[in-house]
PDB file of N, CA and C in Angstrom:
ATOM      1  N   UNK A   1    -104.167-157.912  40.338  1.00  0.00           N
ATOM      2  CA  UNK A   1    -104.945-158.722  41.233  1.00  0.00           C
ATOM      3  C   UNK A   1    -104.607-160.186  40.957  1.00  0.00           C
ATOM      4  N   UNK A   2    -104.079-160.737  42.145  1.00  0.00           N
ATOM      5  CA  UNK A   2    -103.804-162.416  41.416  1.00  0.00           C
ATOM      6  C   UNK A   2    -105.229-163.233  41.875  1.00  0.00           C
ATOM      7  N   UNK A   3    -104.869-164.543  41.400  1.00  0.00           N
ATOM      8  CA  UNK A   3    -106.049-165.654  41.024  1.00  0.00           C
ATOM      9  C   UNK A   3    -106.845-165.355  42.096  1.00  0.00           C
ATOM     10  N   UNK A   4    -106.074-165.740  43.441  1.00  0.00           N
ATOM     11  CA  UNK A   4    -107.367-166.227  44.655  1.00  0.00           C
ATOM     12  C   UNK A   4    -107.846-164.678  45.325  1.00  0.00           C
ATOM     13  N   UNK A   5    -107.352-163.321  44.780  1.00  0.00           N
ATOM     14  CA  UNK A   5    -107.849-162.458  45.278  1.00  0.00           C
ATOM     15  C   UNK A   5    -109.125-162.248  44.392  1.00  0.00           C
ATOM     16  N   UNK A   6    -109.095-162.659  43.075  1.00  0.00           N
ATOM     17  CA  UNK A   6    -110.235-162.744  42.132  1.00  0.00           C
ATOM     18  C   UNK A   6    -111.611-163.761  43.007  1.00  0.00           C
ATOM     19  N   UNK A   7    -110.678-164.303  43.187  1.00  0.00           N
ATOM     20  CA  UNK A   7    -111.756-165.915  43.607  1.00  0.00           C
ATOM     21  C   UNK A   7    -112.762-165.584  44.757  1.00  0.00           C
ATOM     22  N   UNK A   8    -112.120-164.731  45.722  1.00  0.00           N
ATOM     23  CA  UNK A   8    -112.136-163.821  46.881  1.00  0.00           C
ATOM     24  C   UNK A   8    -113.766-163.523  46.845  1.00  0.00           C
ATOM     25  N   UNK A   9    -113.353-162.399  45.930  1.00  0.00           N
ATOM     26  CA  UNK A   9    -114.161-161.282  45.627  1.00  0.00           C
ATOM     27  C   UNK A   9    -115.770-162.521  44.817  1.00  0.00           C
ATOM     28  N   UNK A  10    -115.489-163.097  43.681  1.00  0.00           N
ATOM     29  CA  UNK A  10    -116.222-163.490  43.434  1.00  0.00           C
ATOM     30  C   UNK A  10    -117.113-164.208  43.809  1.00  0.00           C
ATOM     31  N   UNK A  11    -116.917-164.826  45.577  1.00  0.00           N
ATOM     32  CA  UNK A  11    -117.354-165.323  46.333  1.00  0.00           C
ATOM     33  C   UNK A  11    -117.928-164.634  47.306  1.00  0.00           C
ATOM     34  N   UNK A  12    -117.673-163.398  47.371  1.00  0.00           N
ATOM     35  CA  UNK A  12    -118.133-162.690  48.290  1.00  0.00           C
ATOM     36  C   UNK A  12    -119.386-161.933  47.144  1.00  0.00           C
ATOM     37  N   UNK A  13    -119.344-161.736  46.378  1.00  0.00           N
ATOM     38  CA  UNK A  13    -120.320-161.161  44.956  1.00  0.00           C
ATOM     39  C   UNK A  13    -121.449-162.450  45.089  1.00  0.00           C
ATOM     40  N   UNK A  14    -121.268-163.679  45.097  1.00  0.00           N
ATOM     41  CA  UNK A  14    -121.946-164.543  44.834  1.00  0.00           C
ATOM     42  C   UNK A  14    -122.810-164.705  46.143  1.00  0.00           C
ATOM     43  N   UNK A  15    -122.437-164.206  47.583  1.00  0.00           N
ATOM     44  CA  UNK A  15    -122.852-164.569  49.017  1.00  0.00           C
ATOM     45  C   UNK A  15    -123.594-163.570  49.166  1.00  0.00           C
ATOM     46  N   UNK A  16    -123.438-162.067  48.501  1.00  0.00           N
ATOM     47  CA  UNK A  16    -124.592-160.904  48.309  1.00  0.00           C
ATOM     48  C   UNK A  16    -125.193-161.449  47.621  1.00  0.00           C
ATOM     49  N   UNK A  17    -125.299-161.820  46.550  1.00  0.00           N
ATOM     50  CA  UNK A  17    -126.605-162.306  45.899  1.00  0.00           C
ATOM     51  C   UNK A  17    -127.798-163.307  46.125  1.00  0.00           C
ATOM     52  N   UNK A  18    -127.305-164.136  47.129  1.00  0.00           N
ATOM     53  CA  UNK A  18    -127.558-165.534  47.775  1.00  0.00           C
ATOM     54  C   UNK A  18    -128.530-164.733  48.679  1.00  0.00           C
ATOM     55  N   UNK A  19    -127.689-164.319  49.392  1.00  0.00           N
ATOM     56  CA  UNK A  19    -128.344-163.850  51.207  1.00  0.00           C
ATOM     57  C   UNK A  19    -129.627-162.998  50.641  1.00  0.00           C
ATOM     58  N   UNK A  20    -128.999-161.907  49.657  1.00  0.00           N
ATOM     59  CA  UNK A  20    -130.297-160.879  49.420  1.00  0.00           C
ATOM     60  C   UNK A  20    -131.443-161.268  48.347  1.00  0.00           C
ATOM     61  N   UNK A  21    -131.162-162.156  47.916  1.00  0.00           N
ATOM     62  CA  UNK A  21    -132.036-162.374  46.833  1.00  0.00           C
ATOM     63  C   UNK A  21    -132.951-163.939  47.673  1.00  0.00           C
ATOM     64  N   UNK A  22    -131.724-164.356  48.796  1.00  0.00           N
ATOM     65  CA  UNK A  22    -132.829-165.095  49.508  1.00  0.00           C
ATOM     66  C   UNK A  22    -134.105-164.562  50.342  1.00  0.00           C
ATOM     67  N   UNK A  23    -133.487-163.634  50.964  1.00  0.00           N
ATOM     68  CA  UNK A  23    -134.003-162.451  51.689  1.00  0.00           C
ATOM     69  C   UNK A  23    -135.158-161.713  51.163  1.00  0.00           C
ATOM     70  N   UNK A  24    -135.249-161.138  50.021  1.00  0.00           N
ATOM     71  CA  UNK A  24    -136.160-161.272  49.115  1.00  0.00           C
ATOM     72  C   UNK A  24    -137.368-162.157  49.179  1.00  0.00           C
ATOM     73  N   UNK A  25    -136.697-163.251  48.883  1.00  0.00           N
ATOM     74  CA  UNK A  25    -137.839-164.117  48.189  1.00  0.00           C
ATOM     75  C   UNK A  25    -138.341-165.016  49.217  1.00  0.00           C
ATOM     76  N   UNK A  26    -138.129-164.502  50.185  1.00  0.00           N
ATOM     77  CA  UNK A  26    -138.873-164.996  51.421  1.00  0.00           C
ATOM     78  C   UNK A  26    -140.077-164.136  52.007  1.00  0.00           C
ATOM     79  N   UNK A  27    -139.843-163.066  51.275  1.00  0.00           N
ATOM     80  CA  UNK A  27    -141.095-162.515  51.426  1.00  0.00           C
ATOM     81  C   UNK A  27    -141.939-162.489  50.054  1.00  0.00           C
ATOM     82  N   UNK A  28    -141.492-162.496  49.026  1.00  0.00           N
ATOM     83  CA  UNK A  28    -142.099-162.906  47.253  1.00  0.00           C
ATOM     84  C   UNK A  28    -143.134-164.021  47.367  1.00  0.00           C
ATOM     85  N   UNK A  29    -142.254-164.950  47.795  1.00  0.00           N
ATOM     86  CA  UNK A  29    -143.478-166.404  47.220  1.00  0.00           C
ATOM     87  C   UNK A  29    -144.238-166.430  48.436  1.00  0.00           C
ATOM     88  N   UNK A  30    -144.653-166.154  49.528  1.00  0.00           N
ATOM     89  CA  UNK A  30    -145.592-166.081  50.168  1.00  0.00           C
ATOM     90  C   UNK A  30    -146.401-165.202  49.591  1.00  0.00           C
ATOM     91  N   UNK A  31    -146.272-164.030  49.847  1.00  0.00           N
ATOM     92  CA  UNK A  31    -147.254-162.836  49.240  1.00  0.00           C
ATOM     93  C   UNK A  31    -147.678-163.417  48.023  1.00  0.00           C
ATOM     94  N   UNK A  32    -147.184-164.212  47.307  1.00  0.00           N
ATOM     95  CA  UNK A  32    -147.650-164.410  45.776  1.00  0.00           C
ATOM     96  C   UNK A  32    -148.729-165.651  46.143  1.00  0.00           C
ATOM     97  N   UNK A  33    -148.346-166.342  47.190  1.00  0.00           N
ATOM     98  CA  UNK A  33    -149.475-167.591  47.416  1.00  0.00           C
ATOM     99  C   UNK A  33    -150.326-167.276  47.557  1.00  0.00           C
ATOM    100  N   UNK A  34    -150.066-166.333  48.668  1.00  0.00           N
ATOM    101  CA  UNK A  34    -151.455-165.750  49.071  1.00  0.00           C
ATOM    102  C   UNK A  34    -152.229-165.135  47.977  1.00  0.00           C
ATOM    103  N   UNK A  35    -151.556-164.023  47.382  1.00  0.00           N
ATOM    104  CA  UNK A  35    -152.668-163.812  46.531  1.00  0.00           C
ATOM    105  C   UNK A  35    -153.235-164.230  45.611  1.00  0.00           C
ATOM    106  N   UNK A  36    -152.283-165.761  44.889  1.00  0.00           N
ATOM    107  CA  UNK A  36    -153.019-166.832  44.517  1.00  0.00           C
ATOM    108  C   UNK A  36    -154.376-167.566  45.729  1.00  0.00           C
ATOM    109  N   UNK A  37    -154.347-167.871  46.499  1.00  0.00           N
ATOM    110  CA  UNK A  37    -155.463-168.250  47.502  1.00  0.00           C
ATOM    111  C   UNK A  37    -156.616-167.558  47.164  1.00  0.00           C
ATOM    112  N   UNK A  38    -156.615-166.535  47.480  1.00  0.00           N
ATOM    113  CA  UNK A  38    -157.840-164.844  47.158  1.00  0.00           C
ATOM    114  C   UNK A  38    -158.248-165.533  45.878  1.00  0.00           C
ATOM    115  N   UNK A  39    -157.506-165.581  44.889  1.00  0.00           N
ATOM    116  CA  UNK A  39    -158.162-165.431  43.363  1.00  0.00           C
ATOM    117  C   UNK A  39    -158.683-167.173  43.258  1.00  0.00           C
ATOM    118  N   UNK A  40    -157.968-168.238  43.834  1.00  0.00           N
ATOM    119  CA  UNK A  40    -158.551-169.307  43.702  1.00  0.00           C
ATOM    120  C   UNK A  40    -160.108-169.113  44.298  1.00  0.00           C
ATOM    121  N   UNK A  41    -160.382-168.635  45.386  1.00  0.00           N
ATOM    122  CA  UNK A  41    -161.442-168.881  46.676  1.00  0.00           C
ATOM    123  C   UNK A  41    -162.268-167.854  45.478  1.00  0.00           C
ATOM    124  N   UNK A  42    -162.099-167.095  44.734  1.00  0.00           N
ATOM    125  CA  UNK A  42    -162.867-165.821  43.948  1.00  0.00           C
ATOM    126  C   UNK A  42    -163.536-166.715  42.600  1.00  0.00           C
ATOM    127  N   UNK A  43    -162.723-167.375  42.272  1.00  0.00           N
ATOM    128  CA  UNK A  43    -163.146-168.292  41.225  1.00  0.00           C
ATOM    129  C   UNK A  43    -164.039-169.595  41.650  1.00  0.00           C
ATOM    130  N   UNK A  44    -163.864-170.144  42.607  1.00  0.00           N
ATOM    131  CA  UNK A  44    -164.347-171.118  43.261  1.00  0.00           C
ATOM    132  C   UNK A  44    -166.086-170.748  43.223  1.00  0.00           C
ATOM    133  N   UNK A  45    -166.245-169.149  43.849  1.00  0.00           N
ATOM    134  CA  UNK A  45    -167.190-168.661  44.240  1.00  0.00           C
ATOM    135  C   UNK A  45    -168.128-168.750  43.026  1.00  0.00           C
ATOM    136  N   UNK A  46    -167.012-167.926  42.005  1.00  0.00           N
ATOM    137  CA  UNK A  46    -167.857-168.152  40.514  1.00  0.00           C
ATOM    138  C   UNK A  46    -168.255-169.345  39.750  1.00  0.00           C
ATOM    139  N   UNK A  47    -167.673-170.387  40.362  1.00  0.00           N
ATOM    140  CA  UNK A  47    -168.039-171.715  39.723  1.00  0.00           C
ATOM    141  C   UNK A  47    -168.931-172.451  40.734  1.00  0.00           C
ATOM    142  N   UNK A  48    -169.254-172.472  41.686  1.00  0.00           N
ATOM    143  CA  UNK A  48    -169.703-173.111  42.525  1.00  0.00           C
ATOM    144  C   UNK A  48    -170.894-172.632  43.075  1.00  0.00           C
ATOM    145  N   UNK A  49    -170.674-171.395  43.481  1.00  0.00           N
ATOM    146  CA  UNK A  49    -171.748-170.525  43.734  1.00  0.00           C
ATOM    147  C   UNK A  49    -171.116-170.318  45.846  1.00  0.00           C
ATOM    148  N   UNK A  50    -171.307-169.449  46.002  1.00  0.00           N
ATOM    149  CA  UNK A  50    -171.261-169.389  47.298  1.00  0.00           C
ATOM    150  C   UNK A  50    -170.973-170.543  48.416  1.00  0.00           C
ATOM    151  N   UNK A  51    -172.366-170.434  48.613  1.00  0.00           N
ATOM    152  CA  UNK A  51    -172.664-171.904  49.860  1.00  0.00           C
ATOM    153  C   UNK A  51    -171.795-173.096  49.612  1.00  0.00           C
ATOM    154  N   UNK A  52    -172.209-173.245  48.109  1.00  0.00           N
ATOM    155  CA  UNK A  52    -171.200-174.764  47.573  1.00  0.00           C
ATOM    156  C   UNK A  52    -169.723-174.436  47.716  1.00  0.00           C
ATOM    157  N   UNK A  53    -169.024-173.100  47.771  1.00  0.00           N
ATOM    158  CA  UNK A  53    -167.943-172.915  47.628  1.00  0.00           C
ATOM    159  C   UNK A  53    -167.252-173.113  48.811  1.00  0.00           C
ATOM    160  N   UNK A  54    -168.105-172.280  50.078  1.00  0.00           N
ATOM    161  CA  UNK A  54    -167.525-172.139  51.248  1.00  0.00           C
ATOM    162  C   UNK A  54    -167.783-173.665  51.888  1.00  0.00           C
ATOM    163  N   UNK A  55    -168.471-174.678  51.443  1.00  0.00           N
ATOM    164  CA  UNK A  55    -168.375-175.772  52.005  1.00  0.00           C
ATOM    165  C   UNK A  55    -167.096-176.675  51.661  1.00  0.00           C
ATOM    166  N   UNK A  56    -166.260-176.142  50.574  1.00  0.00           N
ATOM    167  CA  UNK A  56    -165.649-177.193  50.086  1.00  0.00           C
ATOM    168  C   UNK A  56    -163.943-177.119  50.307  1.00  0.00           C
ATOM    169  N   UNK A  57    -163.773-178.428  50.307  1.00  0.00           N
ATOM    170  CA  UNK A  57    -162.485-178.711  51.258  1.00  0.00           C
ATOM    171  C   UNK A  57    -161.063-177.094  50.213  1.00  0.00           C
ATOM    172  N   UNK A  58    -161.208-177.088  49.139  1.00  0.00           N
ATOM    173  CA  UNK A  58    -160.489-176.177  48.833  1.00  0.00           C
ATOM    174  C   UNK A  58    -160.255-175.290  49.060  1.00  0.00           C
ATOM    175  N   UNK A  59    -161.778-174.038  49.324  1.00  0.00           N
ATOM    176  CA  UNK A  59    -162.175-173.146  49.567  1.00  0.00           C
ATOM    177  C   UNK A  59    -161.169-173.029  51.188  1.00  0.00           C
ATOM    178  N   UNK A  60    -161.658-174.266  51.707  1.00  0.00           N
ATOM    179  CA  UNK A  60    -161.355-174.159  53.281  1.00  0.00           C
ATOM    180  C   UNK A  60    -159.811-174.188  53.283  1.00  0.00           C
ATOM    181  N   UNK A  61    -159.300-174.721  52.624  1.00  0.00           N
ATOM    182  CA  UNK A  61    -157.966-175.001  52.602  1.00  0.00           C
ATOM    183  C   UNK A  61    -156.535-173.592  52.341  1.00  0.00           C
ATOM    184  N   UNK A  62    -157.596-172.977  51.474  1.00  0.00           N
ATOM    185  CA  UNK A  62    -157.293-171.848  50.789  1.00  0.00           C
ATOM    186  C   UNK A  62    -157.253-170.777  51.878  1.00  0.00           C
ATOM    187  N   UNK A  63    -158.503-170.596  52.344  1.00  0.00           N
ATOM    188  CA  UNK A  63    -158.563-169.594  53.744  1.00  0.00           C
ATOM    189  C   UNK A  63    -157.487-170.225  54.887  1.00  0.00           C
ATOM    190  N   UNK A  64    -157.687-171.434  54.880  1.00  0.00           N
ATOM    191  CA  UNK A  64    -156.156-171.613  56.588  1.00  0.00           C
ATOM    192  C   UNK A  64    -155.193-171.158  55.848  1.00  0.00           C
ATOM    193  N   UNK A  65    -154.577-171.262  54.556  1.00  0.00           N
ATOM    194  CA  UNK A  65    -153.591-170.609  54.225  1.00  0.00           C
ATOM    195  C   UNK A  65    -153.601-168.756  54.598  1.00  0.00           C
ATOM    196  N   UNK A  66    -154.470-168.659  54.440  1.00  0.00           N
ATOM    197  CA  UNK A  66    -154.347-166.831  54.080  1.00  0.00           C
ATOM    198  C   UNK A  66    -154.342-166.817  55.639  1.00  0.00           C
ATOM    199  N   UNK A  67    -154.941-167.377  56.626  1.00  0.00           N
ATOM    200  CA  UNK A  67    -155.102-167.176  58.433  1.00  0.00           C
ATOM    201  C   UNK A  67    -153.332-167.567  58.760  1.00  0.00           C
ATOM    202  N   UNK A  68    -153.189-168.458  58.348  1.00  0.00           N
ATOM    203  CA  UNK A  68    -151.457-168.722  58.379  1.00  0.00           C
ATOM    204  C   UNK A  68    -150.916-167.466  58.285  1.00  0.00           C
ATOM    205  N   UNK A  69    -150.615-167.072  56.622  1.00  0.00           N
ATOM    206  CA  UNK A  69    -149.751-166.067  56.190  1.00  0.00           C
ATOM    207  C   UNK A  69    -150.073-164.849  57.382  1.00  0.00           C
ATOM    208  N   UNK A  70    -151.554-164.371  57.498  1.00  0.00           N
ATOM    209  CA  UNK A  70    -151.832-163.181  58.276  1.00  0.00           C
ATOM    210  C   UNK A  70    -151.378-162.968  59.806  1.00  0.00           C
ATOM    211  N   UNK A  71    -151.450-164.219  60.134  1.00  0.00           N
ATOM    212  CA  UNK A  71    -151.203-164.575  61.563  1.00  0.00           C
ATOM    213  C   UNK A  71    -149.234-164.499  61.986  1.00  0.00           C
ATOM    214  N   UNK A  72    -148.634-164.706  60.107  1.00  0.00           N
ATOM    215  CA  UNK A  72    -147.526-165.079  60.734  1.00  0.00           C
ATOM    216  C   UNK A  72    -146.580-164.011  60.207  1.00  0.00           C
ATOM    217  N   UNK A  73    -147.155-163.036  59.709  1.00  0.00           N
ATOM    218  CA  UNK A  73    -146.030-161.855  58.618  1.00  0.00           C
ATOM    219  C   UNK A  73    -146.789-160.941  59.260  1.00  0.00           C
ATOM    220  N   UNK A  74    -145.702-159.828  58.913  1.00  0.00           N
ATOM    221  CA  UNK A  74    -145.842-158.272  59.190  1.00  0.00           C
ATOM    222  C   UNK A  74    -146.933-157.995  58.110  1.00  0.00           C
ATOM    223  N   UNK A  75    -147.411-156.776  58.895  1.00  0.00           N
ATOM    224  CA  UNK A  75    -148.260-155.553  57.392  1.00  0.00           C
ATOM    225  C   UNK A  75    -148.003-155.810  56.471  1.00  0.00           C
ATOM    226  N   UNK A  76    -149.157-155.590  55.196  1.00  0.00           N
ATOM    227  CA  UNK A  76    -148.555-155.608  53.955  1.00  0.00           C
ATOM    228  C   UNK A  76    -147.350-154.375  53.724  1.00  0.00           C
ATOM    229  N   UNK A  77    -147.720-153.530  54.419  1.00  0.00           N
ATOM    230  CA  UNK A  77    -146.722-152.201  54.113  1.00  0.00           C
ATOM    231  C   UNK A  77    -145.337-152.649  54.412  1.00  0.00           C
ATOM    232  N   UNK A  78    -145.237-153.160  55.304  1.00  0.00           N
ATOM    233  CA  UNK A  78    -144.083-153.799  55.925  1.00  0.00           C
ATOM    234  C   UNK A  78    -143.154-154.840  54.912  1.00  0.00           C
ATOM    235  N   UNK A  79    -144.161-155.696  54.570  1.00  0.00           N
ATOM    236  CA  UNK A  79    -143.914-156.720  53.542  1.00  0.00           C
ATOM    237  C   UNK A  79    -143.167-156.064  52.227  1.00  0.00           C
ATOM    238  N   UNK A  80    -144.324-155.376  51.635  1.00  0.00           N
ATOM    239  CA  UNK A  80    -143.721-154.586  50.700  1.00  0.00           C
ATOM    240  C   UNK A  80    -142.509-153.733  50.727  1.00  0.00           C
ATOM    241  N   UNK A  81    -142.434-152.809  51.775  1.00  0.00           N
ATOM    242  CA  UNK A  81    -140.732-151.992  51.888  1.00  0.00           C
ATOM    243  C   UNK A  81    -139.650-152.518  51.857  1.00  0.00           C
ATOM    244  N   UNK A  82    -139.796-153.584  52.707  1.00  0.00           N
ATOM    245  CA  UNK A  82    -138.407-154.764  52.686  1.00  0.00           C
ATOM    246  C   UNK A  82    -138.419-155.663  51.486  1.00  0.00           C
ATOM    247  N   UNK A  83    -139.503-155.789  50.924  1.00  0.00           N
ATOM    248  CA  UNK A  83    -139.540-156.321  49.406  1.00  0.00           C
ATOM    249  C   UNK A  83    -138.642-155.533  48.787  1.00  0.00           C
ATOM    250  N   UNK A  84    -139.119-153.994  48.697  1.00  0.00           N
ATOM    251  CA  UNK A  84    -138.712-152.873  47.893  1.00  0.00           C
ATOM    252  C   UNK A  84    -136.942-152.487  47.729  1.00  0.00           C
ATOM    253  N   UNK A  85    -136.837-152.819  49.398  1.00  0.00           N
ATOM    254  CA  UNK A  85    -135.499-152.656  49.826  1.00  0.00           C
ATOM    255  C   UNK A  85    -134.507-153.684  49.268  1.00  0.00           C
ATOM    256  N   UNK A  86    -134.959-154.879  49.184  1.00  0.00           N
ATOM    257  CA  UNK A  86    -134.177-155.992  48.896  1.00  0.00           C
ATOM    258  C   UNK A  86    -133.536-156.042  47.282  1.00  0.00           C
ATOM    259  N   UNK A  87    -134.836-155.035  46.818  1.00  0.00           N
ATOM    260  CA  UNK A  87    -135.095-154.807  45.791  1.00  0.00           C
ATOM    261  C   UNK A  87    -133.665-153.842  44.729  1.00  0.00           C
ATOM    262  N   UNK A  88    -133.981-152.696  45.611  1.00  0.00           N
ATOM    263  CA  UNK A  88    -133.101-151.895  45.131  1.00  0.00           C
ATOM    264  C   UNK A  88    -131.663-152.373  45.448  1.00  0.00           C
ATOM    265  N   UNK A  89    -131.021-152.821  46.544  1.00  0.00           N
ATOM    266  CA  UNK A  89    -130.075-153.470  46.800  1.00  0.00           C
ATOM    267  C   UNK A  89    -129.968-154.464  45.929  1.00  0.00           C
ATOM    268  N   UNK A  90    -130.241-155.209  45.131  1.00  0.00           N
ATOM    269  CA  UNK A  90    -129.623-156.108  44.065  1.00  0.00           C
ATOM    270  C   UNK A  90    -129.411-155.240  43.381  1.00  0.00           C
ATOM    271  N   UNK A  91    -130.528-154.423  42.762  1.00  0.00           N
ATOM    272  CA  UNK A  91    -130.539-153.251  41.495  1.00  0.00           C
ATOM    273  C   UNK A  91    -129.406-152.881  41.613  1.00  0.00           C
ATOM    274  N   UNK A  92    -128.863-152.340  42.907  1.00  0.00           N
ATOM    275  CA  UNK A  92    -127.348-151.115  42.886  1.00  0.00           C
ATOM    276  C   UNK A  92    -126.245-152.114  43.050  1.00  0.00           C
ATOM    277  N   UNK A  93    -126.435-153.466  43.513  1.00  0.00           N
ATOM    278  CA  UNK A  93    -125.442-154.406  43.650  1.00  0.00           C
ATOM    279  C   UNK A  93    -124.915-155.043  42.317  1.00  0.00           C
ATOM    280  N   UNK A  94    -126.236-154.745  41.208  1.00  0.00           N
ATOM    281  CA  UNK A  94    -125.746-155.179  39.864  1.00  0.00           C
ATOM    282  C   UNK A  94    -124.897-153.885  39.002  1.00  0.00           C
ATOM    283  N   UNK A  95    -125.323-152.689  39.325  1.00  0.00           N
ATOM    284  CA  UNK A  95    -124.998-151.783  38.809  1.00  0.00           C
ATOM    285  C   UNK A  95    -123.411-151.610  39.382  1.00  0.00           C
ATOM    286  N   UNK A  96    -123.432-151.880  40.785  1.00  0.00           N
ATOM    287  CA  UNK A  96    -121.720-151.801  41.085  1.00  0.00           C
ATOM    288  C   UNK A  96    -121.284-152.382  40.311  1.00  0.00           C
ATOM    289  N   UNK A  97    -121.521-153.850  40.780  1.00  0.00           N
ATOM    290  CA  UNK A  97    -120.898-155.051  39.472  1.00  0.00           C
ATOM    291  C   UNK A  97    -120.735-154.944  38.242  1.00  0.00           C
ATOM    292  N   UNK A  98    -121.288-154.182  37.576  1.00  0.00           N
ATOM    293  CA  UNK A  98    -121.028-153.671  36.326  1.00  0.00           C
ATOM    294  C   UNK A  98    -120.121-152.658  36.068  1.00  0.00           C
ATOM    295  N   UNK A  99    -120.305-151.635  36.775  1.00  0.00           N
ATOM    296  CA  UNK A  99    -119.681-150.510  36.864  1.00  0.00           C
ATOM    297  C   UNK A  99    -117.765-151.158  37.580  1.00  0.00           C
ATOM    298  N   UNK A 100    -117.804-151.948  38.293  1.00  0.00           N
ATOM    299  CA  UNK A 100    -116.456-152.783  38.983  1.00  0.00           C
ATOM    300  C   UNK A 100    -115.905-153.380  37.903  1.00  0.00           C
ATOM    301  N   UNK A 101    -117.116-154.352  37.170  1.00  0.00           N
ATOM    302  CA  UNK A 101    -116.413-154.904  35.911  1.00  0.00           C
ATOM    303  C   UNK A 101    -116.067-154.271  34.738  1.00  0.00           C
ATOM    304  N   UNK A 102    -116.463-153.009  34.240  1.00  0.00           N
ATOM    305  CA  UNK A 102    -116.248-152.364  33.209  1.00  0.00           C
ATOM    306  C   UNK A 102    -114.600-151.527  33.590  1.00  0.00           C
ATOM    307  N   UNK A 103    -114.550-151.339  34.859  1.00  0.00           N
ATOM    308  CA  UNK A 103    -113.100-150.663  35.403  1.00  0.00           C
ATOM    309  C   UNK A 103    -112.226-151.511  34.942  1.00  0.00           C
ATOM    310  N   UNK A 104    -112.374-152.854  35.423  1.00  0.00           N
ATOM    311  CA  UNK A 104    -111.108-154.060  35.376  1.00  0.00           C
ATOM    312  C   UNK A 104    -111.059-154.445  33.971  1.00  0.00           C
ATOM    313  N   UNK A 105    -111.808-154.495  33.031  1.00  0.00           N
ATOM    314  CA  UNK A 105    -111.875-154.508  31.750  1.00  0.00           C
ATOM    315  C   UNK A 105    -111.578-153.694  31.184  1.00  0.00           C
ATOM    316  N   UNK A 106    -111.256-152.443  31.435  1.00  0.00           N
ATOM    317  CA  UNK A 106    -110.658-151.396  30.520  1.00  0.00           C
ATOM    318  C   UNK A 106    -109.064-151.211  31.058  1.00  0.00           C
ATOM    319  N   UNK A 107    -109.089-151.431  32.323  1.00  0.00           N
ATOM    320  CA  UNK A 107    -107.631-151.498  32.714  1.00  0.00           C
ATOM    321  C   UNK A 107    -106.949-152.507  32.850  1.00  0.00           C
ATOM    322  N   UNK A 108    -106.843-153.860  31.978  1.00  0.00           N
ATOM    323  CA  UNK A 108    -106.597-155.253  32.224  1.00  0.00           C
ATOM    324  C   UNK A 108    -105.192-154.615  31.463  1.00  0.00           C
ATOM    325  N   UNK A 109    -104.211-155.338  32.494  1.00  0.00           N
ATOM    326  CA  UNK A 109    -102.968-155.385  31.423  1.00  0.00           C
ATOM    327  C   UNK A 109    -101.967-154.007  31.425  1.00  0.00           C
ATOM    328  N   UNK A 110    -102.712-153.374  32.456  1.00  0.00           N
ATOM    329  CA  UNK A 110    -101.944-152.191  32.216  1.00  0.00           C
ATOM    330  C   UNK A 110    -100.684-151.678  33.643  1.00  0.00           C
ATOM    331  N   UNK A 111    -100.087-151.430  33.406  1.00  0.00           N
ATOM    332  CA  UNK A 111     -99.111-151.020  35.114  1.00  0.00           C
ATOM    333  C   UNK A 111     -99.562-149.633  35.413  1.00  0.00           C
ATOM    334  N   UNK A 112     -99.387-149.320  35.857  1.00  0.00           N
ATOM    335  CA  UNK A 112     -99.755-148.305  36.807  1.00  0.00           C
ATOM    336  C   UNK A 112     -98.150-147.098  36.208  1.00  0.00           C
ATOM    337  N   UNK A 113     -98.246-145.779  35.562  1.00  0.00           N
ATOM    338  CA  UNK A 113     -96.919-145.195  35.705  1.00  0.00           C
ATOM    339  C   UNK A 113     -96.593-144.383  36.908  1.00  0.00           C
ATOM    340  N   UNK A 114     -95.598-144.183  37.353  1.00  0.00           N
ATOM    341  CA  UNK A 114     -94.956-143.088  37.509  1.00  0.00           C
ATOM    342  C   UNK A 114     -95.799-141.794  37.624  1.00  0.00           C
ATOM    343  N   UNK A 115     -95.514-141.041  38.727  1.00  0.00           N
ATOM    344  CA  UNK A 115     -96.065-139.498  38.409  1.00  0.00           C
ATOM    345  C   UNK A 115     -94.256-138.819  38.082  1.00  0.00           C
ATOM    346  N   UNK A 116     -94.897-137.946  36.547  1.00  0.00           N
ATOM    347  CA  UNK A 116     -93.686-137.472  36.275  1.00  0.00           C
ATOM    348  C   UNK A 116     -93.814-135.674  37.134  1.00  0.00           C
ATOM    349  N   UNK A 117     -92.788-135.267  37.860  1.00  0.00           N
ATOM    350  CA  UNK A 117     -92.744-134.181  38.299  1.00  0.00           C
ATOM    351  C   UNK A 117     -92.399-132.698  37.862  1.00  0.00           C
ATOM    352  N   UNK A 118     -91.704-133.365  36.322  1.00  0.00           N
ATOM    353  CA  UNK A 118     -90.972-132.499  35.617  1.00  0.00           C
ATOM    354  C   UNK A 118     -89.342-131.740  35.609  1.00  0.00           C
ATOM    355  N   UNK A 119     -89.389-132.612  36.953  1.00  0.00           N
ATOM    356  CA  UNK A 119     -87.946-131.978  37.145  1.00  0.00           C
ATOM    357  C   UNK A 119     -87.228-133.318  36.553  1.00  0.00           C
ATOM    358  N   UNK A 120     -86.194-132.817  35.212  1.00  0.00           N
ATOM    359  CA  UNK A 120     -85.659-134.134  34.830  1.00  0.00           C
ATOM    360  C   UNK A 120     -84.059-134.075  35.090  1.00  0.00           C
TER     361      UNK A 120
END
């Protein structure tokens, strides 16, 4: 394999990881805000007490977020599978990569022989 067919590949390795791990995490840190929001507005409740809670600019701030997220994403089920999916696709994309790199590392350096036929 010469230089720029290496270079190739490693760029194309690096553009799966990009796309899917962006892909990913476009659904990660929302879901994670949100369920930061829930636990802020839960604590709020416990420190404040109710009435005082739901009056206050945080509380309120916290809920347009979660009306956002709900209003603007699929099901959680939905959310989650393509999470899941994105998921396993790195998992098996690292495991190729490993499994690709352990090939080229054991065969570095070597030519390829001949099939001998026996007839000499």
């Amino acid at each position: 394999m010469n230089t720029n067919t290496k270079r190739m590949v490693l760029a194309a390795i690096a553009a799966f990881y990009v796309v899917v791990g962006g892909l990913w995490s476009t659904h990660y840190f929302p879901l994670k805000k949100f369920e930061a929001q829930v636990e802020r507005q839960s604590e709020l409740i416990k420190e404040m007490g109710f009435d005082a809670a739901y009056e206050s600019k945080e509380y309120n701030d916290a809920e347009a977020y979660q009306h956002h997220y709900v209003a603007t994403t699929p099901s959680l089920d939905v959310t989650l599978g393509k999470m899941a999916f994105y998921k396993n696709l790195l998992f098996w994309g690292t495991i190729a990569l490993a499994a690709g790199g352990g090939v080229l590392f054991l065969t570095r350096g070597r030519k390829s022989q001949p099939a001998q036929t026996g007839a000499q």
